[in-house]
Protein backbone atom coordinates (compact mmCIF):
# COMPACT_ATOMS: atom_id res chain seq x y z
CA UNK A 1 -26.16 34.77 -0.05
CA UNK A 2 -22.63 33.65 1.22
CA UNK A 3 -21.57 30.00 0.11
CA UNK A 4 -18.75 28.23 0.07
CA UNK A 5 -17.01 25.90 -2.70
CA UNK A 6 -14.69 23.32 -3.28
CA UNK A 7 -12.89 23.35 -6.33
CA UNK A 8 -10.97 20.80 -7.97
CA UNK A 9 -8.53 20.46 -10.95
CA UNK A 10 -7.24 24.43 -10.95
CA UNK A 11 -3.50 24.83 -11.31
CA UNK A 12 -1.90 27.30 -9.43
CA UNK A 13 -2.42 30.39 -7.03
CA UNK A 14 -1.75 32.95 -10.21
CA UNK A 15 -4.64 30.52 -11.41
CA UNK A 16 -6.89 31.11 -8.44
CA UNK A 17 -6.19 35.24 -8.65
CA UNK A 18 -7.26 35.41 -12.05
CA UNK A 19 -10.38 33.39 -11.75
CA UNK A 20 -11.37 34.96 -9.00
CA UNK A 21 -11.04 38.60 -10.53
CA UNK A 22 -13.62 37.02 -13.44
CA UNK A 23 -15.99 35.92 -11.20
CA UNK A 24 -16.33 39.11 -9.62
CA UNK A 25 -17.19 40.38 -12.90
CA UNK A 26 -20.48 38.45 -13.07
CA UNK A 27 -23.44 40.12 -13.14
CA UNK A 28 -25.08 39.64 -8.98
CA UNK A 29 -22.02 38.63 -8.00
CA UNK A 30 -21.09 40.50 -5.14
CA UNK A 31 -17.66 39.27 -3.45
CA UNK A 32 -15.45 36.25 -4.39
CA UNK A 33 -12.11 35.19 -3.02
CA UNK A 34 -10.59 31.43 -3.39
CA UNK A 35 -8.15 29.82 -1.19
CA UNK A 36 -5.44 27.89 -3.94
CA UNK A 37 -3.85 26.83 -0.69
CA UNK A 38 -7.76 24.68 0.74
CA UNK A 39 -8.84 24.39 -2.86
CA UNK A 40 -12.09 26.76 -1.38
CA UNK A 41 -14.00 29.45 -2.92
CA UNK A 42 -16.05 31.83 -0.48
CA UNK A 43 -19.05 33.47 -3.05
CA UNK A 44 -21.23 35.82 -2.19
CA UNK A 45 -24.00 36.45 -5.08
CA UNK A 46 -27.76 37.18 -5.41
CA UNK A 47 -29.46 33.96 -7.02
CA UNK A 48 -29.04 30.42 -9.09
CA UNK A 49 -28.79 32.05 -12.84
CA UNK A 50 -25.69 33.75 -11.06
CA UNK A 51 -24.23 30.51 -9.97
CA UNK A 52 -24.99 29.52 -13.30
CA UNK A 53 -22.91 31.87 -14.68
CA UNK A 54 -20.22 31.62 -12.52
CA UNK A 55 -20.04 27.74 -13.67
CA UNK A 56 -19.83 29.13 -16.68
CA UNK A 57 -16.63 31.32 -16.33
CA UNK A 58 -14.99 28.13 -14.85
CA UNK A 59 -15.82 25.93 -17.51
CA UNK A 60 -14.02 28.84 -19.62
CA UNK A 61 -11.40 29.96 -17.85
CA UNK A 62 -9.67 26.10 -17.14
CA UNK A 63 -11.05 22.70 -18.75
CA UNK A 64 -11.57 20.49 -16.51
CA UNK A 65 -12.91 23.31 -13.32
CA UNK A 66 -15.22 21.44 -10.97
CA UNK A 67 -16.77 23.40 -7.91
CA UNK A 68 -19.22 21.30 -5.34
CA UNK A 69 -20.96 23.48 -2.52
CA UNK A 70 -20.04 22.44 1.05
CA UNK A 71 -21.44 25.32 3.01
């Protein structure tokens, strides 16, 4: 399933490369890629535990992460 995010509070593009290169790491995850520039990230992953974990690996990577589904 394709969805898209918003995410707040996350610093800078070098930021937004390196998170995204975790969350393509997650188990069922099976694309990422975030826009610094719109504050979006466009997921593709298999389920809810994976969205789980990918909430996970933002609350990790940057205190403070917040992502809210728009589409």
């Amino acid at each position: 399933m394709k969805h898209i995010y918003q995410i707040q509070n996350l610093d800078c593009a070098a930021c937004a490369l390196k998170l995204e290169d975790k969350i393509k790491k997650v188990s069922g995850v099976n694309n990422c890629s975030i826009n610094f520039i719109m504050q979006k990230m466009t997921i593709d992953f298999s389920d809810n535990n994976t969205l789980d974990e990918v909430k996970k690996v933002c609350d990790k990577f940057e205190d403070g992460i917040k992502i809210t589904r728009i589409g």
